[in-house]
Protein backbone atom coordinates (compact mmCIF):
# COMPACT_ATOMS: atom_id res chain seq x y z
CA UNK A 1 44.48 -23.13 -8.55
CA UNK A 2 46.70 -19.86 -9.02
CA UNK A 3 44.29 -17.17 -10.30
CA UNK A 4 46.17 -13.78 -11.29
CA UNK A 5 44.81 -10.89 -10.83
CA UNK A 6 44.16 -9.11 -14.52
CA UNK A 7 46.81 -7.03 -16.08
CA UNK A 8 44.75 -3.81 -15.42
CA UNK A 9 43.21 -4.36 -12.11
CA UNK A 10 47.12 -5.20 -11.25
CA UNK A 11 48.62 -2.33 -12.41
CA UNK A 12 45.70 0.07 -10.32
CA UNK A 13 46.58 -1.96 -7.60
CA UNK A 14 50.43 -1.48 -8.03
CA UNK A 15 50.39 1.97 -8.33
CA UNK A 16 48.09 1.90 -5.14
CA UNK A 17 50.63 0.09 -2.98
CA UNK A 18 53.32 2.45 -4.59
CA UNK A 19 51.65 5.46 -3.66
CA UNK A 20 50.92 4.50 -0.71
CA UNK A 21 54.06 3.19 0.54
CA UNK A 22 55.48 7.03 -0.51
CA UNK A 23 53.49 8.55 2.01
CA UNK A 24 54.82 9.68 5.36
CA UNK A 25 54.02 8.20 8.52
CA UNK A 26 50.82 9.02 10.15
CA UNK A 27 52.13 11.06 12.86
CA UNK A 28 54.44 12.99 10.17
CA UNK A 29 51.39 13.59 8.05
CA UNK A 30 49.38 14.98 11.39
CA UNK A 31 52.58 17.19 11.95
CA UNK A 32 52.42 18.46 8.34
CA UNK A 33 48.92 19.29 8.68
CA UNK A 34 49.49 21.35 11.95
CA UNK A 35 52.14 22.93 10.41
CA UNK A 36 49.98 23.84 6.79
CA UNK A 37 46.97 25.22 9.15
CA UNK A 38 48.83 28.71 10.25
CA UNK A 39 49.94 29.27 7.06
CA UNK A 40 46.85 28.48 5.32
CA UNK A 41 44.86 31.00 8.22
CA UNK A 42 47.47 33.43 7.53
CA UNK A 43 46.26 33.72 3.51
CA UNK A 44 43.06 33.21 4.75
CA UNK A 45 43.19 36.18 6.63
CA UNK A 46 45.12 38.56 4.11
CA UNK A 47 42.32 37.88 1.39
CA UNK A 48 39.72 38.31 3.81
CA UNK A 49 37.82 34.80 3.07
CA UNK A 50 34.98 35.17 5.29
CA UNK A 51 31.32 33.68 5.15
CA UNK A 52 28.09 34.09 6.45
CA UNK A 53 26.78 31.75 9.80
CA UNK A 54 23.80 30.41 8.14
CA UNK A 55 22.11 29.78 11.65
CA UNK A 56 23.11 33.26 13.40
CA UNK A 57 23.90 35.45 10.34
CA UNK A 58 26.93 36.43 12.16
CA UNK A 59 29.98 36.89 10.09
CA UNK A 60 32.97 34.27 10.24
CA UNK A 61 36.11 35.32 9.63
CA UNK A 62 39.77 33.53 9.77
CA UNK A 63 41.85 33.81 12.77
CA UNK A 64 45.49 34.59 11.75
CA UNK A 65 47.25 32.29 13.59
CA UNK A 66 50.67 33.42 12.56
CA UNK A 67 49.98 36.79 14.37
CA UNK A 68 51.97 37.28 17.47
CA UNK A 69 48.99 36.07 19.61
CA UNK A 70 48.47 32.90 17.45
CA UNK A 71 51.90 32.36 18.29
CA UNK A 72 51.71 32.80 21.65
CA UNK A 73 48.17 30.17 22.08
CA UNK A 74 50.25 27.48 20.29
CA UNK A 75 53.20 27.25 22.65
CA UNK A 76 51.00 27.90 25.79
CA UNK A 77 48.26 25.58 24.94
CA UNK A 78 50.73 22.46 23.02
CA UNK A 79 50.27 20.09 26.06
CA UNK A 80 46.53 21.45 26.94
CA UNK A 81 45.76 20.24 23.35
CA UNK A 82 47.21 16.79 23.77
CA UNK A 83 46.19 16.28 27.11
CA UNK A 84 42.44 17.62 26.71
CA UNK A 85 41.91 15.59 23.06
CA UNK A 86 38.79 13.72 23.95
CA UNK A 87 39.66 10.39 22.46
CA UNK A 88 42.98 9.98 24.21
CA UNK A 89 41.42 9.46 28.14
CA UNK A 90 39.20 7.27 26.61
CA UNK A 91 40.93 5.21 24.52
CA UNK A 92 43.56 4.56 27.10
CA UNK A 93 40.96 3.66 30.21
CA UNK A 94 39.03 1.11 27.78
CA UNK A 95 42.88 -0.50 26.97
CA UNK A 96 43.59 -1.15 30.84
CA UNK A 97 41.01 -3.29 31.12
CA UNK A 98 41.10 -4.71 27.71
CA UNK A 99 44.92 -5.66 28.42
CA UNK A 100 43.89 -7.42 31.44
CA UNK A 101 41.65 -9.52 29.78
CA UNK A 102 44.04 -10.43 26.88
CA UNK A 103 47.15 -10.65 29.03
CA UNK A 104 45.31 -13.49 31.52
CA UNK A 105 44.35 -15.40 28.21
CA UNK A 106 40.65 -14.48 28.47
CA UNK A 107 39.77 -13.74 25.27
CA UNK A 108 42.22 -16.44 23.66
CA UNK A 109 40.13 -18.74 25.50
CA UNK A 110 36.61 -17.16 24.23
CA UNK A 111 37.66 -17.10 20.67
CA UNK A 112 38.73 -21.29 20.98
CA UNK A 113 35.53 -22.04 23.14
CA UNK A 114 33.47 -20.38 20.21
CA UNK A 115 34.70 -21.29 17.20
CA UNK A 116 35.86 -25.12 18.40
CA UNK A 117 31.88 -25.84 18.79
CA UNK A 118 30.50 -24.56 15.97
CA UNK A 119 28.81 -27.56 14.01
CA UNK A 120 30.40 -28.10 10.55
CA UNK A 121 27.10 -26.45 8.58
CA UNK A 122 27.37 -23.53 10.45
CA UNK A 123 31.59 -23.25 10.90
CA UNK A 124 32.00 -20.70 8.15
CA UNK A 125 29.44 -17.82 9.48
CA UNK A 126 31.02 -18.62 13.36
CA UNK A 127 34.25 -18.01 11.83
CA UNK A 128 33.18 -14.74 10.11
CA UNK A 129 30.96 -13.59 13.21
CA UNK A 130 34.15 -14.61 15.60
CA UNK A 131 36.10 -12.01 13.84
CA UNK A 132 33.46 -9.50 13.75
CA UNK A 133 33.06 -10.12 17.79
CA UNK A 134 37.22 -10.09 18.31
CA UNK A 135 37.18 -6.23 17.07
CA UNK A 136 36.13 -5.43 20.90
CA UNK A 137 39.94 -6.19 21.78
CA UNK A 138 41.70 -4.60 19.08
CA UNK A 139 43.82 -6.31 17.09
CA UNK A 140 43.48 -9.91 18.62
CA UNK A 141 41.60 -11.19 15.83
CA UNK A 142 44.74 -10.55 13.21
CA UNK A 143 46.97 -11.81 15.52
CA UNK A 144 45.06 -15.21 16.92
CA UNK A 145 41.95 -15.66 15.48
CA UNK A 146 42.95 -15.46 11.30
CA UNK A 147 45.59 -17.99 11.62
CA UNK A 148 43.74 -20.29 13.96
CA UNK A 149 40.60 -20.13 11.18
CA UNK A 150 42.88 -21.67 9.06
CA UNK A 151 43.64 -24.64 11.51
CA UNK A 152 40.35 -25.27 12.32
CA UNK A 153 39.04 -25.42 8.94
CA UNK A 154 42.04 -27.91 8.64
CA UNK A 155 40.57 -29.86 10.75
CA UNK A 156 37.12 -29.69 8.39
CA UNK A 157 38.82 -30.83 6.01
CA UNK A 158 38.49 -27.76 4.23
CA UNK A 159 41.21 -25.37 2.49
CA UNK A 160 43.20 -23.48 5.64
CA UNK A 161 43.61 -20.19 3.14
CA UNK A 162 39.34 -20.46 2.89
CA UNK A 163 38.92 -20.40 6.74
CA UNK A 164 41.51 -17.49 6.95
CA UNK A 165 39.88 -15.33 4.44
CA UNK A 166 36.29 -15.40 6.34
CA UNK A 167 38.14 -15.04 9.44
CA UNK A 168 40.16 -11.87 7.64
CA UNK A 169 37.04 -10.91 6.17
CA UNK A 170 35.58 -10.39 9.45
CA UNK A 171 37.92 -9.21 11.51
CA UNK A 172 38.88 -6.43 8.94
CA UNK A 173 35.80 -6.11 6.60
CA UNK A 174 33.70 -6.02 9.90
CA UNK A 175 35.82 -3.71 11.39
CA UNK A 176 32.76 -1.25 12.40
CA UNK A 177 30.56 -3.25 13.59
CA UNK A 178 29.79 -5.54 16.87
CA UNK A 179 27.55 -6.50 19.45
CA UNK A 180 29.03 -4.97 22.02
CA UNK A 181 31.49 -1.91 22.06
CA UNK A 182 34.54 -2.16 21.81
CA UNK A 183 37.84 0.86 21.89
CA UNK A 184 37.10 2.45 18.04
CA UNK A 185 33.92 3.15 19.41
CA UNK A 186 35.04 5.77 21.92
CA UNK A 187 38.04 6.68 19.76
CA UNK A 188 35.76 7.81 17.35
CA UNK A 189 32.99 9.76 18.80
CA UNK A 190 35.48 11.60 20.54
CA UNK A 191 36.87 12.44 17.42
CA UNK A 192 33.10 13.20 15.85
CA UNK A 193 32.56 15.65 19.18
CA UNK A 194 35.95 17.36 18.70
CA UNK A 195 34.56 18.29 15.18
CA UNK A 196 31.03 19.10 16.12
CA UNK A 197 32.19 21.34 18.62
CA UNK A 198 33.88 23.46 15.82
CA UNK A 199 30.01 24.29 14.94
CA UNK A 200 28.68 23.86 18.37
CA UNK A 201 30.89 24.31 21.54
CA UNK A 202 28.28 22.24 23.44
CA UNK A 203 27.42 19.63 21.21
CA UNK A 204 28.45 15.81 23.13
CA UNK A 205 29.08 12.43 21.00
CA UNK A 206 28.27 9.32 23.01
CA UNK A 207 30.29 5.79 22.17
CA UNK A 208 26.78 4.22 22.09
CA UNK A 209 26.44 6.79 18.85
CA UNK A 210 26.35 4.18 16.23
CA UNK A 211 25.21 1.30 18.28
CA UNK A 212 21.95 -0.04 16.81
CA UNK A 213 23.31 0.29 13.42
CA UNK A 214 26.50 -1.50 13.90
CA UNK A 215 24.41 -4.37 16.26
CA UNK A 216 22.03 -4.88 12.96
CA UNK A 217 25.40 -4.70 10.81
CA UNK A 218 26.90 -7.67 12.69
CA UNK A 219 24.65 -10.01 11.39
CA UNK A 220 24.56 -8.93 7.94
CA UNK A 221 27.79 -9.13 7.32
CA UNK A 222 28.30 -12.26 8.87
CA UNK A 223 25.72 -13.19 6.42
CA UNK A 224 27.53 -12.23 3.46
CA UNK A 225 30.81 -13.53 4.44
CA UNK A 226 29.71 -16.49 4.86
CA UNK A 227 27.91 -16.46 1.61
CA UNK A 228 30.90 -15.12 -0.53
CA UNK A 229 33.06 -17.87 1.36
CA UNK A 230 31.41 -20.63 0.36
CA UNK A 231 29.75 -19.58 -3.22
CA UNK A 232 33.03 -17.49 -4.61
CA UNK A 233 36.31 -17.90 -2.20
CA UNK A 234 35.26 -21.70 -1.47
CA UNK A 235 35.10 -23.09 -5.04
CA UNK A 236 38.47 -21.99 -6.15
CA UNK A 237 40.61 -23.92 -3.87
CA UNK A 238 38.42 -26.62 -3.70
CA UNK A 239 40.86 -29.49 -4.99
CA UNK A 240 43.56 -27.81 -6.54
CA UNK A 241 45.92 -26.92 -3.78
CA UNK A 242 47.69 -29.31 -1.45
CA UNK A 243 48.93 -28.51 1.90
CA UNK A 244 50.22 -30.56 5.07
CA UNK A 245 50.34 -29.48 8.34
CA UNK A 246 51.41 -30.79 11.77
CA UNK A 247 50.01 -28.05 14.16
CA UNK A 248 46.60 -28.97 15.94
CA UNK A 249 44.22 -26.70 17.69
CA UNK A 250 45.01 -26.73 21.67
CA UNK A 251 41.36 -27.39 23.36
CA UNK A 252 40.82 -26.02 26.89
CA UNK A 253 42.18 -27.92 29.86
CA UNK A 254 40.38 -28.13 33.26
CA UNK A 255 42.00 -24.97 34.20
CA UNK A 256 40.80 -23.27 31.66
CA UNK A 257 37.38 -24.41 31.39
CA UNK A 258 36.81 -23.53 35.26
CA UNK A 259 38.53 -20.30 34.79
CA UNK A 260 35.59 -19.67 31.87
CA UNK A 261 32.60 -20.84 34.23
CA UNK A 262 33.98 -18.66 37.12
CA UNK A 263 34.11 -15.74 34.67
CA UNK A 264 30.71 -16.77 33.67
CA UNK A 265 29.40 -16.24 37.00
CA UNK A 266 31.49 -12.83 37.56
CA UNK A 267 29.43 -11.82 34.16
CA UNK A 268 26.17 -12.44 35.34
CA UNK A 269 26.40 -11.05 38.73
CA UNK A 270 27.99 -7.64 36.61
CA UNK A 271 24.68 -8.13 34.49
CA UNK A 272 22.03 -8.55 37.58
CA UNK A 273 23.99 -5.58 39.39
CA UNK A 274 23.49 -2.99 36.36
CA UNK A 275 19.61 -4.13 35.70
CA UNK A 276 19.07 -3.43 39.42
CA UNK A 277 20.21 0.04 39.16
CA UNK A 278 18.52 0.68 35.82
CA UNK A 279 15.31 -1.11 35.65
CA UNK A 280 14.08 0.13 38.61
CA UNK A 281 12.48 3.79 37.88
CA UNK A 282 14.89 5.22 41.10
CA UNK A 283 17.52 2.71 40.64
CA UNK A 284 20.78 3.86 41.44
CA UNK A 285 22.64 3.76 37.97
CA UNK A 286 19.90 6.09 36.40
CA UNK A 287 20.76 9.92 35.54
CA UNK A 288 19.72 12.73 37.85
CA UNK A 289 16.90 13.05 35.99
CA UNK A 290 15.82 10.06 35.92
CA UNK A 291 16.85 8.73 32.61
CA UNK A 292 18.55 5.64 31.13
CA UNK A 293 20.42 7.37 28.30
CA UNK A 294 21.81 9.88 30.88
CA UNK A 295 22.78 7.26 33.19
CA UNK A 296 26.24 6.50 34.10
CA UNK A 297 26.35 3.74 32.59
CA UNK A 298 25.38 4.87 29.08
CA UNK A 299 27.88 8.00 29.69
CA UNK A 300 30.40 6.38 31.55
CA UNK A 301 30.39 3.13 29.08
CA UNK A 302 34.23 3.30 29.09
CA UNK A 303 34.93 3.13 32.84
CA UNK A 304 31.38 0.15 32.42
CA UNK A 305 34.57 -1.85 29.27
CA UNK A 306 37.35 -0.95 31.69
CA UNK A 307 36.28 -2.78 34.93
CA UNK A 308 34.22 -5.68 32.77
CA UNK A 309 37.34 -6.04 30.92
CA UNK A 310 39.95 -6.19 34.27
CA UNK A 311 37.64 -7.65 36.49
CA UNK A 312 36.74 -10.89 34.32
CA UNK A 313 40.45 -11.03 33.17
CA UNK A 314 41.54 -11.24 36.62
CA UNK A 315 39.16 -13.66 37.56
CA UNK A 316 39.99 -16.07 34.46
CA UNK A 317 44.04 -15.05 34.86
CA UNK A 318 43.88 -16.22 38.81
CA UNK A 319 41.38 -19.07 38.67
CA UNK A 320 43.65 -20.32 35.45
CA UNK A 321 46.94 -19.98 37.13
CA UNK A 322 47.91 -17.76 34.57
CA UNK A 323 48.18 -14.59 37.18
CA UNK A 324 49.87 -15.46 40.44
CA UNK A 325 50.24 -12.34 41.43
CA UNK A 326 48.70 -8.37 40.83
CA UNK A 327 52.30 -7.85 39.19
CA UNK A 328 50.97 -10.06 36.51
CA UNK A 329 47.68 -8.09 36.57
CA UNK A 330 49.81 -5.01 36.55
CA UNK A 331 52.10 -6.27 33.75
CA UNK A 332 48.68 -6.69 31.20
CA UNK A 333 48.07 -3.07 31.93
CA UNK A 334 51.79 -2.55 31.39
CA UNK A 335 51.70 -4.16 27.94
CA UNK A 336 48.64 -2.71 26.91
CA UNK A 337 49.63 0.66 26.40
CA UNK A 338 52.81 -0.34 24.66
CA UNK A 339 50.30 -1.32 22.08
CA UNK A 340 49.04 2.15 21.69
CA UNK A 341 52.25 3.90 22.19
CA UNK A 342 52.18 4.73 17.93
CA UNK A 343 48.90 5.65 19.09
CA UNK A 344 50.24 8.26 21.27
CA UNK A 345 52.16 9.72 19.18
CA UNK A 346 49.48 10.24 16.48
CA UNK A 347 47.19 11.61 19.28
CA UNK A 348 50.07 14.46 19.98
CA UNK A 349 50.10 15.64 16.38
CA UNK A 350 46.86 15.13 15.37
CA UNK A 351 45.44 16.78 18.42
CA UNK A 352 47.41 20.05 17.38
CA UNK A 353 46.24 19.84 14.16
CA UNK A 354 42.55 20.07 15.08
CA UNK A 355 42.64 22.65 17.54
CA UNK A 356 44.41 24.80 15.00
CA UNK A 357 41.89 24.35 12.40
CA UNK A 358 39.30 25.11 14.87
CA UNK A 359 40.95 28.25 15.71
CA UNK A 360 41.77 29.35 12.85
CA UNK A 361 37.93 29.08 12.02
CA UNK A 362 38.97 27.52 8.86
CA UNK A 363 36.61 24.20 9.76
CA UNK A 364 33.83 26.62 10.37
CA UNK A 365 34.60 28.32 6.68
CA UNK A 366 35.04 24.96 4.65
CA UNK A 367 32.02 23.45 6.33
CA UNK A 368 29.89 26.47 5.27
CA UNK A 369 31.24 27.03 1.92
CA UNK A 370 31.33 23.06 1.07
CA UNK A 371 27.68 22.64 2.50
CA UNK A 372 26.31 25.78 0.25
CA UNK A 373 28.19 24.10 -2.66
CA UNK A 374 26.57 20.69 -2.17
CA UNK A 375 23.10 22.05 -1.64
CA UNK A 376 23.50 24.11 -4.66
CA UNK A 377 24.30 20.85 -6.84
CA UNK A 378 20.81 19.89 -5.52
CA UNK A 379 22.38 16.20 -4.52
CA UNK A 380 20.28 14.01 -2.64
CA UNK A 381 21.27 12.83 0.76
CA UNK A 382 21.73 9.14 -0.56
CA UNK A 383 23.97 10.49 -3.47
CA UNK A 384 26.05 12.51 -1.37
CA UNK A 385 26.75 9.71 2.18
CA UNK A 386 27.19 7.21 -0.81
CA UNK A 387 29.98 9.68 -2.38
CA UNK A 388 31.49 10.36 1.03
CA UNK A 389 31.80 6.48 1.63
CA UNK A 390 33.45 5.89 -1.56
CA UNK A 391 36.03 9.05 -0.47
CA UNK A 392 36.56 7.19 3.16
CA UNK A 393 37.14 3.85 0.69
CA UNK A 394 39.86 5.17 -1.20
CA UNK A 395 41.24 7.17 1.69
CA UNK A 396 41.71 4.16 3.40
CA UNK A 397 43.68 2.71 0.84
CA UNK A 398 46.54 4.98 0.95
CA UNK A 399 46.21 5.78 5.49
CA UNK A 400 45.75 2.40 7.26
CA UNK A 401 45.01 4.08 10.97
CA UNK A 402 40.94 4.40 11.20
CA UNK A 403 41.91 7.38 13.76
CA UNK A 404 44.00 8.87 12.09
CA UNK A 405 41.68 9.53 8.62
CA UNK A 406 38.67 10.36 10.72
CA UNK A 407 40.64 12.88 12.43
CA UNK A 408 41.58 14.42 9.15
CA UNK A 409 38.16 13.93 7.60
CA UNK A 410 35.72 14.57 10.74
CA UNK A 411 36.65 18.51 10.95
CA UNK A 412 35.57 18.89 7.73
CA UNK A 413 32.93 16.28 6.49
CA UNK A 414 30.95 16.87 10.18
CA UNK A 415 30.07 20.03 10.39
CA UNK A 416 29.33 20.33 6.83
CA UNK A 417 26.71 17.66 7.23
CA UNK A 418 25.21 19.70 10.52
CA UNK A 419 24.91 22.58 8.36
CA UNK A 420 22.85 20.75 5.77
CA UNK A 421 20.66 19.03 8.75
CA UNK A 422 21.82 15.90 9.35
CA UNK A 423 23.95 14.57 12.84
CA UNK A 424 26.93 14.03 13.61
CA UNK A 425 26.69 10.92 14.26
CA UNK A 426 25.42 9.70 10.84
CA UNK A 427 28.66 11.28 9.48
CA UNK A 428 30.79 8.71 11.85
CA UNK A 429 28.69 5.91 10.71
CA UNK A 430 29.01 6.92 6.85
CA UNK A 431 32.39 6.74 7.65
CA UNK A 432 33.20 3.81 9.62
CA UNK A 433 31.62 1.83 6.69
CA UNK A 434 33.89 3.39 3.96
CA UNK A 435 36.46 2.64 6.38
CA UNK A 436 35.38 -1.00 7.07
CA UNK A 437 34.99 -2.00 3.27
CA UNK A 438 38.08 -1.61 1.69
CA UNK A 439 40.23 -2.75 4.94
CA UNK A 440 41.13 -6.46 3.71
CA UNK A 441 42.02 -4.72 0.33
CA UNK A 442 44.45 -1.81 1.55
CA UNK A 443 47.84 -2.79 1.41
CA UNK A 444 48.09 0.18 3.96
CA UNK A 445 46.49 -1.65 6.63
CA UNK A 446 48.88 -2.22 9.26
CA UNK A 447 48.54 -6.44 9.67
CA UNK A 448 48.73 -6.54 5.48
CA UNK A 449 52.08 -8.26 5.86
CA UNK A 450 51.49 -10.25 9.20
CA UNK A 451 48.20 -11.80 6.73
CA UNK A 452 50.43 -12.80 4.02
CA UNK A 453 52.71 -14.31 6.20
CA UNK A 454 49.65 -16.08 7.26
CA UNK A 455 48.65 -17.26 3.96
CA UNK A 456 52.30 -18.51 2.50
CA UNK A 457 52.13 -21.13 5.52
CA UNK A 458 50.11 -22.67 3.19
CA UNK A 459 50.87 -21.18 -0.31
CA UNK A 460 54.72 -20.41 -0.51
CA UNK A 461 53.62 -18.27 -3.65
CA UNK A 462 51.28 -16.32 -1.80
CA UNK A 463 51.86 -12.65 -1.92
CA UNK A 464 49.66 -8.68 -2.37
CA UNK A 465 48.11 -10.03 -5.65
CA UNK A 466 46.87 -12.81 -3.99
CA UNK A 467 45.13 -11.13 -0.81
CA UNK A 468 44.26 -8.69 -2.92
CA UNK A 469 42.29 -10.47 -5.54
CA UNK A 470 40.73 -13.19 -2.94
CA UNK A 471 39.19 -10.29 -0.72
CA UNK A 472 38.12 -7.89 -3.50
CA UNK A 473 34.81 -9.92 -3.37
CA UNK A 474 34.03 -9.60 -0.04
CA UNK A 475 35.15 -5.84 -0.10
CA UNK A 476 32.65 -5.22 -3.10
CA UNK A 477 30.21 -7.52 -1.21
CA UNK A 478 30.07 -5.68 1.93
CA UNK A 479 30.18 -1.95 0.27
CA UNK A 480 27.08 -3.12 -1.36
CA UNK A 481 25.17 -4.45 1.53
CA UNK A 482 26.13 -2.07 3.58
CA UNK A 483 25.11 0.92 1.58
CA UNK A 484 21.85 -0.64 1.21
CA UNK A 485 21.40 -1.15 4.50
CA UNK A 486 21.69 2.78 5.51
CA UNK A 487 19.54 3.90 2.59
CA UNK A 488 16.95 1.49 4.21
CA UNK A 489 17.49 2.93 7.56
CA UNK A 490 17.49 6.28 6.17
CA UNK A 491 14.35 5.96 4.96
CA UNK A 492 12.65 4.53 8.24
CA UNK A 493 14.19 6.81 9.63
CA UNK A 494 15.66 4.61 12.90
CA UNK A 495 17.64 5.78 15.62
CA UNK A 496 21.19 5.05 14.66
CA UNK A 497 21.71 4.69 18.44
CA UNK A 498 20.70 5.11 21.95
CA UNK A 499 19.00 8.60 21.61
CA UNK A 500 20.34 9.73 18.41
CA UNK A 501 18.47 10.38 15.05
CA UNK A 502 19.69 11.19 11.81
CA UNK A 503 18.92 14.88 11.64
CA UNK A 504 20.22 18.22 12.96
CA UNK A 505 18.71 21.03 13.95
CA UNK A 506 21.10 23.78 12.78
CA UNK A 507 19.22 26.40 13.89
């Protein structure tokens, strides 16, 4: 069965992926931005726009950044701002060790141990959760876990394009959340603390920020995956399109499997070592004081992802044969941050652009003056996150790079929501759900292409209209869910991570 998308839904869509495509590149738009904010302080500052601190009473007023000493901080501080962004150390460090782990075959070898012994009642929300779980690495889930769905659901005797659009609706849809975390966690509270510290210079955003929620959200939308996939996606291929295939799904060989066991027991010894130095009230991994949440563990969880990730690669890449050497080790690393090196380049431009808004004490201004607009509409709190994660929706639609929209949003959006009382971090988790939902629909998102590739393998007729239409269910599905999950947690009013609650005290 072909279905088309209708004529109107089409033509939105078209003039989405027309728009879009008209856009600059990410960087380009950063650069433009950096480039707008002098300018824009420069009116600023000849019409006096100026505002009231609502916490101090002090007066805020723009910072002419076209003046001769503007001028001067710009090209003096250009490589302090690039080097000193907060989510660029971060980001990198977690990639190391993630590289290792890829590069020795590691997680290739997690993903086809997990989904390979899933029972058949059951395959659907493994595949879904799989892709969910593969975010921790990046982008190995678009690259090896979508098109393997479809081969293992081949095996099912079930549709191949089915299993790859649970597999895609995980590994996209899901993008926010996971069990563990994984590198957009630290990319993005270092993003959230570059924007709280326009409001408060001492203010610090943990990766663990959003943890709790996004644990929670890993199930639920696993859950509703797997129910869209077999009560909506499922029923329209069943029996209507043929398709052959002569690839088969490579089990693990000896190697392999001792390689996992040995990695295993690395895993649990890594596990046993960091209970014994925080369970015990003077264990040695606690904070100064005494605490867990100031331990370096819970502060330092990107060094914890960078020697989990290289340790347990190297022990699966030399017990597999795959490394023979620590050039190979070395070459993972290598390869690693080739994968970010667009990444890079975003960081450069992008970090200018917020440390000239925060200068220019144009954040500070739109924060207050937004925030005094919204409480004057006298908008609930659920009206307004809902509002902002339809705005991070459509966003997304036309910017593919999570990182690169949160860094334009985040200056804005965060400290207007700390003026009004609530945290940072629920911001970033209003966010990353806007973000998340509209992912497998954007024809912005950077594997859009590589997944209809994917899908013509077994539908040469395949194309945008296609992916488009079969994930707009799961993207409605998981907007829904979602949403109604954070009013509910809202209203409990639960920790949205380890040590972080959902208000701010602006005072």
């Amino acid at each position: 069965m072909k279905k088309r998308v209708s004529a109107f839904v089409y033509r939105i869509l078209s003039l989405i992926e027309k728009g879009g495509n008209r856009l600059p590149h990410p960087a380009t738009l950063f650069l433009i931005f950096a480039l707008s904010v002098p300018v824009l302080s420069f009116i600023a500052y000849l019409v006096n726009w100026n505002t009231l601190h609502p916490a101090t009473g002090a007066i805020i007023e723009p910072v002419n950044l076209l003046s001769v000493e503007g001028l001067h901080r710009m090209l003096t501080e250009m490589v302090d701002n690039f080097t000193g962004f907060a989510p660029l150390g971060v980001v990198v460090v977690a990639m190391l060790g993630i590289g290792v782990a890829e590069e020795s075959g590691l997680i290739s070898a997690l993903v086809r141990l997990l989904v390979l012994n899933a029972p058949r009642k059951i395959l659907t929300f493994v595949i879904v959760f799989t892709g969910i779980l593969t975010n921790v690495a990046s982008d190995v889930g678009y690259v090896l876990l979508i098109p393997l769905a479809g081969l293992i659901f081949i095996a099912f005797r079930r549709h191949p394009i089915v299993g790859m659009a649970a597999a895609f609706a995980g590994v996209s849809g899901g993008f926010s959340a996971n069990l563990v975390l994984g590198t957009i966690d630290p990319l993005l509270a270092g993003l959230s603390q570059e924007a709280a510290q326009i409001l408060n210079k001492d203010y610090l955003v943990n990766p663990t920020a959003n943890y709790y929620f996004m644990f929670v959200s890993t199930f639920l939308i696993a859950i509703v995956g797997t129910f869209i996939t077999e009560k909506i996606t499922e029923p329209r291929y069943s029996g209507e399109h043929q398709y052959s295939t002569q690839e088969t799904i490579e089990k693990l060989n000896s190697k392999e499997k001792k390689a996992i066991r040995a990695v295993g027991i690395t895993m649990i010894i890594a596990l046993f070592i960091l209970l014994a130095g925080l369970i015990p009230i003077k264990g040695f991994l606690r904070g100064l004081d005494g605490g867990i949440l100031s331990s370096p563990v819970i502060k330092g969880v990107v060094a914890v992802i960078f020697l989990l990730g290289a340790v347990c690669g190297v022990v699966y890449g030399f017990v597999s044969g795959k490394f023979r050497s620590d050039s190979d080790v070395m070459l993972g690393m290598e390869k690693s941050m080739k994968n970010i090196a667009g990444y890079l380049v975003l960081v450069f431009f992008a970090a200018q652009f917020v440390e000239y808004f925060k200068w220019s004490n144009l954040g500070i201004i739109f924060a207050i003056k937004g925030a005094g607009f919204l409480t004057s509409l006298n908008i609930s709190l659920i009206v307004m996150l809902i509002l902002f994660i339809i705005l991070s929706g459509i966003i997304n639609l036309f910017i593919g790079s999570a990182s690169a929209k949160w860094a334009l949003l985040a200056p804005v959006f965060i400290p207007m929501f700390m003026l009004m009382g609530y945290s940072p971090e629920l911001s970033q988790v209003v966010y990353r759900i806007g973000d998340s939902v509209t992912n497998i629909i954007s024809p912005m998102m950077s594997f859009f292409v590589l997944i209809i590739a994917f899908f013509q393998r077994y539908d040469k007729n395949a194309g945008m209209g296609t992916i488009i239409s079969l994930m707009l269910p799961y993207s409605v599905g998981f907007f829904i869910v979602w949403t109604l999950l954070l009013i509910l947690w809202i209203k409990l009013g639960l920790p949205l991570g380890p040590g972080v609650g959902i208000f701010y005290n602006a005072g």
